[in-house]
Protein backbone atom coordinates (compact mmCIF):
# COMPACT_ATOMS: atom_id res chain seq x y z
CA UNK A 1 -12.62 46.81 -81.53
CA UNK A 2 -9.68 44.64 -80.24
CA UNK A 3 -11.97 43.53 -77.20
CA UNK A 4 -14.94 42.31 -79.26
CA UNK A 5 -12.13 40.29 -81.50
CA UNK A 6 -10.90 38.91 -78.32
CA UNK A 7 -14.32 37.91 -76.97
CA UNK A 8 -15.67 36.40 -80.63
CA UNK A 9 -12.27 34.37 -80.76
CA UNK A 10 -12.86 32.95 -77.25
CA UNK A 11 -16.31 31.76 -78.12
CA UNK A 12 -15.39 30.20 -81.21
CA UNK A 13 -12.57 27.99 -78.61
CA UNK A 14 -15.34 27.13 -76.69
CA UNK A 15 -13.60 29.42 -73.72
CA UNK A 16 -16.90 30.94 -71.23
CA UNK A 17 -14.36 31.84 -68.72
CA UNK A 18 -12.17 34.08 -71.12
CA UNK A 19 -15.80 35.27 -72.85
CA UNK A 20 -17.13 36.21 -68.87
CA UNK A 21 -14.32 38.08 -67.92
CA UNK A 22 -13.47 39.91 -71.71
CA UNK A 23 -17.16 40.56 -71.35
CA UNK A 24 -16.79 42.05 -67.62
CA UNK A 25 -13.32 43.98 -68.65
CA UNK A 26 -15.13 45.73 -71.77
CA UNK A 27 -18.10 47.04 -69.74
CA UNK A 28 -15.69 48.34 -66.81
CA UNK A 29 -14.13 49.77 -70.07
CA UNK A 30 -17.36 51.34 -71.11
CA UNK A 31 -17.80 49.35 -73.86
CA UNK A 32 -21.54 49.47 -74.61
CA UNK A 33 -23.47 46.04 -74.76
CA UNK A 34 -24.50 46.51 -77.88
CA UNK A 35 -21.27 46.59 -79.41
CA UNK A 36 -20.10 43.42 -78.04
């Protein structure tokens, strides 16, 4: 899933902000927790 990619590469950069709000855009998304 493109979001989960997005969120893995932002905490391998060291980015919390980017990982906070991919993590708050894939729930809105319905993304379930345990995917990401």
């Amino acid at each position: 899933m493109e979001v989960v990619n997005e969120i893995s590469r932002a905490l391998q950069l060291g980015d919390l902000n980017t990982v906070q709000k991919k993590i708050k855009e894939a729930l809105e998304e319905g993304v379930s927790a345990e995917t990401i």
